[in-house]
Protein backbone atom coordinates (compact mmCIF):
# COMPACT_ATOMS: atom_id res chain seq x y z
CA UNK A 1 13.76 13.09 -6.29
CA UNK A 2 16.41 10.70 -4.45
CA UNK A 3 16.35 7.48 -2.45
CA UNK A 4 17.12 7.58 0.84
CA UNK A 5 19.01 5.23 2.83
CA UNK A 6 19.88 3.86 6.85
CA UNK A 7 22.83 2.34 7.10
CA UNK A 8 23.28 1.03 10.53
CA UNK A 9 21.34 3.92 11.86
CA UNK A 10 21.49 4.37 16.17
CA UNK A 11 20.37 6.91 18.34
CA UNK A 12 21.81 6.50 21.90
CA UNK A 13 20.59 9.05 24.53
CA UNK A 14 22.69 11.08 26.84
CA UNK A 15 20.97 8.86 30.05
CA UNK A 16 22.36 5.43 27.71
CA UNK A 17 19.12 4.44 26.73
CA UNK A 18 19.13 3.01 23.09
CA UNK A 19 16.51 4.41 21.28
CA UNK A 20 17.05 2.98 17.36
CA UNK A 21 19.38 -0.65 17.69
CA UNK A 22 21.68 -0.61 13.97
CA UNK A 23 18.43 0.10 11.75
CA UNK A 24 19.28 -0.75 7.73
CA UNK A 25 16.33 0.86 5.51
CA UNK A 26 16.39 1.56 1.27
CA UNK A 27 13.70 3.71 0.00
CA UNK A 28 13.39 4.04 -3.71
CA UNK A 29 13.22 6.81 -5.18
CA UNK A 30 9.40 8.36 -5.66
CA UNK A 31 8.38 5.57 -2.79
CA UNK A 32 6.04 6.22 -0.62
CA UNK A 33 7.14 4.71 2.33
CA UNK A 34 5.19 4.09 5.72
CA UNK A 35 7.15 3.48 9.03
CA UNK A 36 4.27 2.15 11.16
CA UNK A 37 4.62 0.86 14.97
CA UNK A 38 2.82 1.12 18.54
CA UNK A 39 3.62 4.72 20.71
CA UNK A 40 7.40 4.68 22.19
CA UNK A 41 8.50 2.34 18.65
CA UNK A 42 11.38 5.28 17.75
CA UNK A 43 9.59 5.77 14.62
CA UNK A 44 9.57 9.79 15.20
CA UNK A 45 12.70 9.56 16.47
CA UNK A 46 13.99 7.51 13.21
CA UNK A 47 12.15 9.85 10.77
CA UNK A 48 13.42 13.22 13.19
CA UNK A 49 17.40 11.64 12.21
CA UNK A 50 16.48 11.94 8.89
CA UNK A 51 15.35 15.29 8.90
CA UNK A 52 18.06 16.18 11.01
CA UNK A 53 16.05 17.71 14.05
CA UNK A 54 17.51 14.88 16.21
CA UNK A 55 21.16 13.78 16.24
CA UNK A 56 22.72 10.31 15.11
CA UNK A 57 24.68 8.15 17.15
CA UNK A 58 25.70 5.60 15.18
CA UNK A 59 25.40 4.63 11.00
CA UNK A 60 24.48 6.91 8.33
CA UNK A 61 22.03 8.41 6.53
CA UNK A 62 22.32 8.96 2.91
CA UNK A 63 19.64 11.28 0.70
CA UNK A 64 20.24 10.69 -2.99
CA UNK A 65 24.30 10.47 -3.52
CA UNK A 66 25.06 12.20 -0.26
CA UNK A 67 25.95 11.40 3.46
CA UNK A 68 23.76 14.10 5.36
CA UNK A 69 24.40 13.17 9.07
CA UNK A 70 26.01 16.74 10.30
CA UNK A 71 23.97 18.53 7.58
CA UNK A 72 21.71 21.15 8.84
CA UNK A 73 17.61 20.13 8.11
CA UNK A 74 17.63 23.21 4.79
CA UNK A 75 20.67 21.64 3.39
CA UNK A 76 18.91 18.11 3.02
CA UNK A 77 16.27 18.72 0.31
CA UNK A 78 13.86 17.64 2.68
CA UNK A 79 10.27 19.53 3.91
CA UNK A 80 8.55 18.07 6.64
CA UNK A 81 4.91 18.28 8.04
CA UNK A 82 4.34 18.14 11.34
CA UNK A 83 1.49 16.45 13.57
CA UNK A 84 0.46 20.66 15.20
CA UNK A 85 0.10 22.01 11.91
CA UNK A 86 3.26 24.84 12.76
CA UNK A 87 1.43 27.68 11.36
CA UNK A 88 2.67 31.15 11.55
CA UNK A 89 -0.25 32.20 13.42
CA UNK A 90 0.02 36.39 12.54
CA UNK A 91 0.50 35.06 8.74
CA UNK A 92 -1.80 34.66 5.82
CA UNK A 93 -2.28 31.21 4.82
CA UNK A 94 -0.87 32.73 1.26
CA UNK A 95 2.23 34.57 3.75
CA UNK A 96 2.73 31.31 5.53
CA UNK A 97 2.92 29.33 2.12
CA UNK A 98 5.69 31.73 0.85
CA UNK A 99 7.23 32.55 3.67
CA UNK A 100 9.80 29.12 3.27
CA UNK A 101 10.74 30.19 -0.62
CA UNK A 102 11.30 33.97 0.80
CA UNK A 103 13.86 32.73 3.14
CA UNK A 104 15.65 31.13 0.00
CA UNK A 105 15.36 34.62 -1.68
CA UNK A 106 13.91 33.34 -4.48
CA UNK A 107 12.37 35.61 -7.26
CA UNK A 108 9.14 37.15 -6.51
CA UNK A 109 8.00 36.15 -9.52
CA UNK A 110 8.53 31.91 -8.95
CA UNK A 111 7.68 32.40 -5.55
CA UNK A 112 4.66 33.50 -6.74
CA UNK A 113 3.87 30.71 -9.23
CA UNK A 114 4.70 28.01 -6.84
CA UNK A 115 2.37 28.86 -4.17
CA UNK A 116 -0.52 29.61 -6.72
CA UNK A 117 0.65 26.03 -7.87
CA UNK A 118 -0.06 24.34 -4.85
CA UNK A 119 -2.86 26.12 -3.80
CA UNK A 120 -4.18 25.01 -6.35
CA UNK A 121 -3.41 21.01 -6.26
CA UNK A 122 -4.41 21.32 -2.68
CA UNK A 123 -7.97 23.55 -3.30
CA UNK A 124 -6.59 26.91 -1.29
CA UNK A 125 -7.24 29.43 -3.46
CA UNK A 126 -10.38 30.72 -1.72
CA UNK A 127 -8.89 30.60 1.46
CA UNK A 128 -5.47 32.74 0.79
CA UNK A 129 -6.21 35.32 2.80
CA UNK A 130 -7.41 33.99 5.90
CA UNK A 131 -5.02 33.46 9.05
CA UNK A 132 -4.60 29.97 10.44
CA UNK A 133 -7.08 30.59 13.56
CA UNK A 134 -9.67 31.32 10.86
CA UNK A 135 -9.32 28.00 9.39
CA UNK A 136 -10.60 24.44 10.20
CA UNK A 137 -8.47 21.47 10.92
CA UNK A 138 -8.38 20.08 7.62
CA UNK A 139 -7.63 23.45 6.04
CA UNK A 140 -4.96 24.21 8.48
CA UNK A 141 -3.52 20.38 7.63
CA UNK A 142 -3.93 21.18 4.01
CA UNK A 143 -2.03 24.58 4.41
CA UNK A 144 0.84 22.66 5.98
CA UNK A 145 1.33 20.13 3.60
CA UNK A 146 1.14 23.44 0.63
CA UNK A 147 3.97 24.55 2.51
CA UNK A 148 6.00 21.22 2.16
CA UNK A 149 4.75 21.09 -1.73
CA UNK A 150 6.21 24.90 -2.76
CA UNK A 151 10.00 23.69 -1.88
CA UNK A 152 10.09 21.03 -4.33
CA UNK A 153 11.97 19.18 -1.90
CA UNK A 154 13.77 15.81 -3.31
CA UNK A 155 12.11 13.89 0.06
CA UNK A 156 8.31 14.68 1.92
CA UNK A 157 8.69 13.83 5.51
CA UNK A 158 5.54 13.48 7.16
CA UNK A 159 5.19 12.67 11.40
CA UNK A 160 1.70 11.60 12.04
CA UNK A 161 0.05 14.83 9.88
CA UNK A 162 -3.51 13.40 10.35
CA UNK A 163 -3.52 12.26 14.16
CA UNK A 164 -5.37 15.70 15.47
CA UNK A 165 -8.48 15.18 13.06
CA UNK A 166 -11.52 13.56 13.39
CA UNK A 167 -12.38 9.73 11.21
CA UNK A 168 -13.82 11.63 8.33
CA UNK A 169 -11.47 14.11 8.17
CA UNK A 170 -8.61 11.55 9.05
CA UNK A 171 -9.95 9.12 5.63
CA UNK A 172 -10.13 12.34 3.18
CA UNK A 173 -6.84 13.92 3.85
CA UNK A 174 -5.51 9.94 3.82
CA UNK A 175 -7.15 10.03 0.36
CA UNK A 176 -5.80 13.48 -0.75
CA UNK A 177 -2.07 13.10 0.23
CA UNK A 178 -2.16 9.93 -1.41
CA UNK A 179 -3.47 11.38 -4.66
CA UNK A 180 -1.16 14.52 -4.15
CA UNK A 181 2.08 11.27 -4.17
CA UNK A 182 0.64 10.27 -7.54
CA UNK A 183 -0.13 13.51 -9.25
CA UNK A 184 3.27 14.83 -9.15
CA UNK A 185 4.55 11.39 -9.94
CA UNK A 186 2.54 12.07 -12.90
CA UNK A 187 3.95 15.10 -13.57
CA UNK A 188 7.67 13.93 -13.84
CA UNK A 189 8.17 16.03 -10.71
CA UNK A 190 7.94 12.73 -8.32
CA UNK A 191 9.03 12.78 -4.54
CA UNK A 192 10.45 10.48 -2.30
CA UNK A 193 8.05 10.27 1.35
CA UNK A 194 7.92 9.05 4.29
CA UNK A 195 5.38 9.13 5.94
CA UNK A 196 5.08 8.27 10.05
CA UNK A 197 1.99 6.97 11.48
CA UNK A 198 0.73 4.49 14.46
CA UNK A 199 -2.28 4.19 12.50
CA UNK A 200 -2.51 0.72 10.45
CA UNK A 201 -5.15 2.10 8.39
CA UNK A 202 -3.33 4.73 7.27
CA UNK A 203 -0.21 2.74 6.62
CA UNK A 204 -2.39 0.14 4.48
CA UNK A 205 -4.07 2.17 2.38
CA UNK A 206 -1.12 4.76 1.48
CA UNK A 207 2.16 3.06 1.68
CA UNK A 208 3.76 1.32 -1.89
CA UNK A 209 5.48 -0.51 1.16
CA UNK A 210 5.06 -0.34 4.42
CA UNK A 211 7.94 -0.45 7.45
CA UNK A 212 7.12 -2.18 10.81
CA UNK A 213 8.66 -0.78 14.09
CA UNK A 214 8.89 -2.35 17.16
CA UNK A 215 11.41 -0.62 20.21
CA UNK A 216 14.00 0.78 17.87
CA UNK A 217 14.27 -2.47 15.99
CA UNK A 218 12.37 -3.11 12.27
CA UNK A 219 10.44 -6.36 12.18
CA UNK A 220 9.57 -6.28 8.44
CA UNK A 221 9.50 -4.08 5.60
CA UNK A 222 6.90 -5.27 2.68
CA UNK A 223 3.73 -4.23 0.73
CA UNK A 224 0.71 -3.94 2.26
CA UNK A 225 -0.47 -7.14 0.65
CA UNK A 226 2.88 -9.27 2.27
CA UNK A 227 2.56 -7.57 5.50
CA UNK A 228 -1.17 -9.14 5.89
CA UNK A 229 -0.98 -12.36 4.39
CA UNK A 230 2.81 -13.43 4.86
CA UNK A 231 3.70 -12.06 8.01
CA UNK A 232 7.25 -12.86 8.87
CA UNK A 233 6.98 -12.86 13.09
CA UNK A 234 4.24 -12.62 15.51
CA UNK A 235 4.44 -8.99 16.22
CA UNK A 236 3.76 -8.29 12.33
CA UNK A 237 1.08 -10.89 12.69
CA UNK A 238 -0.65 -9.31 15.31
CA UNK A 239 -0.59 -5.98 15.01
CA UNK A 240 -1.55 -5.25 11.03
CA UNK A 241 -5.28 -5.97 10.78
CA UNK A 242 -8.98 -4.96 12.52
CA UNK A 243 -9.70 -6.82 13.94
CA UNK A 244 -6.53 -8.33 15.19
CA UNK A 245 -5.20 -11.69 14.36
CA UNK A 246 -6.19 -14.88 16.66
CA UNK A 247 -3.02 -15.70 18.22
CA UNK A 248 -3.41 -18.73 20.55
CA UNK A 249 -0.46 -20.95 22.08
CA UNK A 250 -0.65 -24.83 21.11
CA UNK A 251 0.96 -27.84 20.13
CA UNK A 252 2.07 -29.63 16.53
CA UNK A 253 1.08 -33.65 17.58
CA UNK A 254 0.88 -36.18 15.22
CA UNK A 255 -2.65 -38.49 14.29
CA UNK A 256 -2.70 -41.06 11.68
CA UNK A 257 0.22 -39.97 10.07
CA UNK A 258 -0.72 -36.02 10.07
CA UNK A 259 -0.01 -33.09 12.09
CA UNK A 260 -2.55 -31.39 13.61
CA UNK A 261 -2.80 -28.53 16.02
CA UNK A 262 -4.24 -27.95 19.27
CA UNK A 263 -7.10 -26.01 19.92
CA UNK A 264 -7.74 -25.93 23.79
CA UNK A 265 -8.87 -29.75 24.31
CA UNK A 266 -9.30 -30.48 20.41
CA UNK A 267 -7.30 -30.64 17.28
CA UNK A 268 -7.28 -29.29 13.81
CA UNK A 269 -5.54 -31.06 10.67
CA UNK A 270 -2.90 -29.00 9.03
CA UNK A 271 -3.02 -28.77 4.96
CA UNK A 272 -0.47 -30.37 3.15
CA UNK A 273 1.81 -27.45 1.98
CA UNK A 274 1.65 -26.56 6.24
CA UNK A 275 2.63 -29.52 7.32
CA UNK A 276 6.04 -29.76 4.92
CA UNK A 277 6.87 -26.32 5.89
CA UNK A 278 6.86 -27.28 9.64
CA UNK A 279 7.61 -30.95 10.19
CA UNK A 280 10.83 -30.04 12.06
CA UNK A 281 8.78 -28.78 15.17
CA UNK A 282 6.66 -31.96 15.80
CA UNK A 283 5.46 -32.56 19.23
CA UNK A 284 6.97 -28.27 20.16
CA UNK A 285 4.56 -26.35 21.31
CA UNK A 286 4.05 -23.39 18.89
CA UNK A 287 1.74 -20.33 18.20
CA UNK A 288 -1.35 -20.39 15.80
CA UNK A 289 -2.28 -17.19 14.00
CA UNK A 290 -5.68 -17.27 11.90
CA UNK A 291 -7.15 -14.31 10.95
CA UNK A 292 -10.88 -13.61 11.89
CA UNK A 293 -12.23 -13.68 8.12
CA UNK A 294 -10.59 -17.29 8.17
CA UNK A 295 -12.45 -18.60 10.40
CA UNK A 296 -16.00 -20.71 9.81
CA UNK A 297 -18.85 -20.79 11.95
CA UNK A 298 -21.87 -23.47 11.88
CA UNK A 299 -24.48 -24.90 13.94
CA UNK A 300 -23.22 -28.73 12.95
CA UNK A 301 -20.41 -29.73 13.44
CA UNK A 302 -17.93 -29.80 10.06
CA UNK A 303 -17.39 -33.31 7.86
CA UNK A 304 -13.52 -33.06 8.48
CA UNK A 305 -10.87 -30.71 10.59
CA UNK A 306 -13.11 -28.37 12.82
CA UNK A 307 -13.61 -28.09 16.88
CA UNK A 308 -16.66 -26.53 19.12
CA UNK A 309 -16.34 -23.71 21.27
CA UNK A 310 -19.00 -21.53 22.96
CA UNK A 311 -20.72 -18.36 20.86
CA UNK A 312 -20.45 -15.51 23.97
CA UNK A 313 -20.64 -12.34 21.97
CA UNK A 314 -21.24 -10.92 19.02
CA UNK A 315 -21.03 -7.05 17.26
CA UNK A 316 -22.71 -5.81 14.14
CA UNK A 317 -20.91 -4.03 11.66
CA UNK A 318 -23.89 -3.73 9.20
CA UNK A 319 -22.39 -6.11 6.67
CA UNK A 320 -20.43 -8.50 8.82
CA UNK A 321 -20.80 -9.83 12.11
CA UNK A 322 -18.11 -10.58 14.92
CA UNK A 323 -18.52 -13.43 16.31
CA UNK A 324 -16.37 -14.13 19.54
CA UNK A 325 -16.21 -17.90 20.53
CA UNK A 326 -15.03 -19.21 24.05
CA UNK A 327 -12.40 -22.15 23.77
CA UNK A 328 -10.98 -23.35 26.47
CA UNK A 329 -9.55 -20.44 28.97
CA UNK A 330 -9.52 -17.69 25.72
CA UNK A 331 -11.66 -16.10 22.83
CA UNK A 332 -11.68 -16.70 19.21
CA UNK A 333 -13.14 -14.12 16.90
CA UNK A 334 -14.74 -14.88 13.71
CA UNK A 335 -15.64 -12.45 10.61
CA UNK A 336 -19.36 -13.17 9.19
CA UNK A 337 -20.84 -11.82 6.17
CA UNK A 338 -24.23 -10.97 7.55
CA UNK A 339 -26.38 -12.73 5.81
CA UNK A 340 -24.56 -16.32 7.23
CA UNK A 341 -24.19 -15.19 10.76
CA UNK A 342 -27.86 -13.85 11.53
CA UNK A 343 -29.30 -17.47 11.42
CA UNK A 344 -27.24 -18.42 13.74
CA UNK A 345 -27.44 -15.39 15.95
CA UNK A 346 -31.44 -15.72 16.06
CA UNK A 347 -30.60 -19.40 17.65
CA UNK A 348 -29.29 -17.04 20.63
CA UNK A 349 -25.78 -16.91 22.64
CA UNK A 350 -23.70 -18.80 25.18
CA UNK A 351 -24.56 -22.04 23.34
CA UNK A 352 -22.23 -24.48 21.93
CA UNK A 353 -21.24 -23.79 17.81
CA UNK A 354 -18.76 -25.61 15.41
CA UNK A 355 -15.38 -24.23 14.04
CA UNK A 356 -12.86 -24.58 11.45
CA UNK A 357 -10.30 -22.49 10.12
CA UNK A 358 -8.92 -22.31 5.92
CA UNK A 359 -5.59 -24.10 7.18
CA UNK A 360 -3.84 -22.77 4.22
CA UNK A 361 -4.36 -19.34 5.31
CA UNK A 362 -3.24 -20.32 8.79
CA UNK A 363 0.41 -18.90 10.28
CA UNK A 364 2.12 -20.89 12.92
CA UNK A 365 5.28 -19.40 14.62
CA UNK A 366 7.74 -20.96 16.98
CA UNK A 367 7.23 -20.24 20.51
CA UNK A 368 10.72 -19.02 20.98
CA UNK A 369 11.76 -17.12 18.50
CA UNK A 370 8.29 -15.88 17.51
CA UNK A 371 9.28 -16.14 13.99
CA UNK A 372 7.02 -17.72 11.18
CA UNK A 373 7.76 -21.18 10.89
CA UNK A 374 4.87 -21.48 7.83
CA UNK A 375 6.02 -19.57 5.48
C-alpha cells in the first residue's frame, strides 16, 4: 500500500502540444481514486505517466516514499488493467494468471496459492482451464483484473476496464471491483487505485473521491457527494449528473430590496444565504445552474418566486418523468416523481405550465471566470 502523488506533473509532445498543464494530485493511501473527464481530457495519458508506459515532461511522480519518473513500469509496484482485456490468447486463463509471478521467479509453491487466491475472490475457479477466446466478456474482464490482484501490487491502475461491455455487464463488474477495493481493505492487505473512466456513473458510484479532468488541466477533486451538490465551476456543474444540469445565462437585478435572477423575460427571488454570497455581482450578468430534480412543475402559477414556460416534451422513466419546458429561446428540464407529473401530462403538451426552482439548491457562476460565485 502507498499514496501516490503529482507534483507539477506535464507531458509535452514531440509536435509541442501540451497534453497535462502542471497537474498537483495526493492520493491516500488505500483510496480509491476516480480521474473522470470527456474523450481527449489527458486522463489516460495522466494515469499512462504513472504507470510509466508514457514519459514525463515536467514534475514528478512519487509512489509511496519514492520518485519513480525514469523507473521502468515492474519497478513501480504498480499492475494495471487495461480497457482490451491483454490476454495471452494461446494461455490458460490459470497460465495467463501466473504467468506475471513466473516472470518474478517466484516459488511454485506461492505462485500457486496466489492465483488459487484470486480465483477465488474473483469466482474463476471453474473456468481455469479455458483459453481467453473461450470466455465471455465479463470473464475475460474478470481474468484481467485476477492478473492485477496475484502481484500484490502497492497501487491498482485501472484505464477504462469496463468500456467494451454491455449496461448489465458494465453495473456488475462496477459492483464487483468495488467490493474487490473493500475486501482486501478488509483484509489488512489494502491497495491504493486509480481508476480511469469517462463514465460519470462509474466514477459516482466507485470513487471515495472523485478527480475531474478537463484538457490536461483538473477542475476539482472531491467526493462524490461535493462534486454534485457543491460544484466549484461550470464545467464540474455540468458535466456530473443525468440528466445534466440546467445551465442558462442571466442577470442578478435588484426588486424591492432583493436580488433576483432572470429567467428569459421573468425573474426568480434568490434565498437569503444566495443573495449574501453574491451581492458583489449585482446588475453582472451571470450563469444559473439548477439541477432537474430542483425544479417544480404546476398547472397554477406558485404563491411567491416562480415563472411560466411552455411544457414541449416529456420522457418516462417508469418512476419519474422528464419534463422539458420552453423559456424563452432554450429548454428547461424538470425531474417528476410519477405520480405528480401524470396529472399534468393527461392535461396534454405545448401548453403554458408554472415553474420554480429550491433557490437554495441553486448554483450561480460568474460569466467570466465560470467559477461558482454561490458557494
Amino acid at each position: 500500500m502507498a499514496e501516490v502523488i503529482f507534483n507539477k506533473l506535464e507531458k509535452v509532445y514531440s509536435n509541442g502540444f501540451k497534453a497535462v498543464h502542471g497537474i498537483d494530485l495526493k492520493i491516500a493511501e488505500g483510496e480509491f481514486m476516480v480521474i473522470v473527464g470527456p474523450s481527449g481530457c489527458a486522463k489516460s495519458t495522466t494515469l499512462r505517466m504513472l504507470a510509466g508506459l508514457e514519459t514525463i515532461s515536467g514534475g514528478e511522480v512519487r509512489i509511496g516514499d519514492k520518485i519513480v519518473n525514469n523507473l521502468a513500469p515492474k519497478e513501480r509496484g504498480i499492475a494495471m488493467v487495461f480497457q482490451n482485456y491483454a490476454l495471452y490468447p494461446h494461455m490458460t486463463v490459470r497460465e495467463n494468471l501466473a504467468f506475471g509471478l513466473k516472470l518474478s521467479k517466484l516459488p511454485k509453491d506461492q505462485i500457486e496459492q496466489q492465483v488459487n487466491e484470486a480465483a477465488k475472490i474473483l469466482e474463476l475457479e471453474e473456468l481455469m482451464d479455458r483459453l481467453p477466446r473461450q470466455l465471455s466478456g465479463g470473464q475475460a474482464q474478470r481474468v484481467a483484473v485476477g492478473r492485477a490482484i496475484v502481484k500484490k501490487p502497492d497501487v491498482f491502475l485501472f484505464d477504462e476496464p469496463l468500456s467494451n461491455l454491455d449496461a448489465k455487464l458494465r453495473a456488475s463488474m462496477r459492483i464487483r471491483i468495488s467490493d474487490l477495493h473493500k475486501q482486501l481493505k478488509k483484509s489488512g492487505k489494502p491497495a491504493t487505485t486509480v481508476y480511469v473512466t469517462h463514465d460519470q456513473t462509474e466514477a459516482m458510484t466507485m470513487g471515495d473521491r472523485i478527480c475531474v479532468m478537463k484538457l490536461g488541466h483538473i477542475m476539482q477533486v472531491d467526493t462524490p457527494d461535493n462534486l454534485y451538490h457543491k460544484p466549484k465551476n461550470m464545467f464540474v456543474a455540468g458535466f456530473i449528473g443525468a440528466p445534466e444540469m440546467n445551465i442558462r445565462t442571466s442577470k442578478l437585478v435588484e426588486h424591492d430590496g432583493r436580488l433576483h435572477l432572470t429567467i428569459g423575460n421573468e425573474t426568480m427571488p434568490l434565498s437569503a444565504s444566495k443573495q449574501e454570497k453574491v451581492l458583489d455581482h449585482k446588475g453582472q450578468d451571470v450563469f444559473y445552474g439548477v439541477r432537474p430534480e430542483f425544479v417544480s412543475v404546476a398547472d397554477e402559477p406558485f404563491a411567491e418566486g416562480g415563472c411560466s414556460g411552455e411544457m414541449v416534451r416529456v420522457e418516462n422513466m417508469g418512476h419519474e418523468f422528464f419534463i422539458y419546458l420552453k423559456v424563452a429561446d432554450y429548454e428547461l428540464t424538470a425531474r417528476i416523481p410519477s405520480d405528480e407529473a401524470k396529472p399534468m401530462i393527461a392535461k396534454g403538451l405545448n401548453r403554458r405550465v408554472y415553474f420554480r426552482f429550491d433557490m437554495n439548491k441553486c448554483h450561480i457562476f460568474d460569466a467570466k471566470t465560470e467559477q461558482n460565485i454561490s458557494l
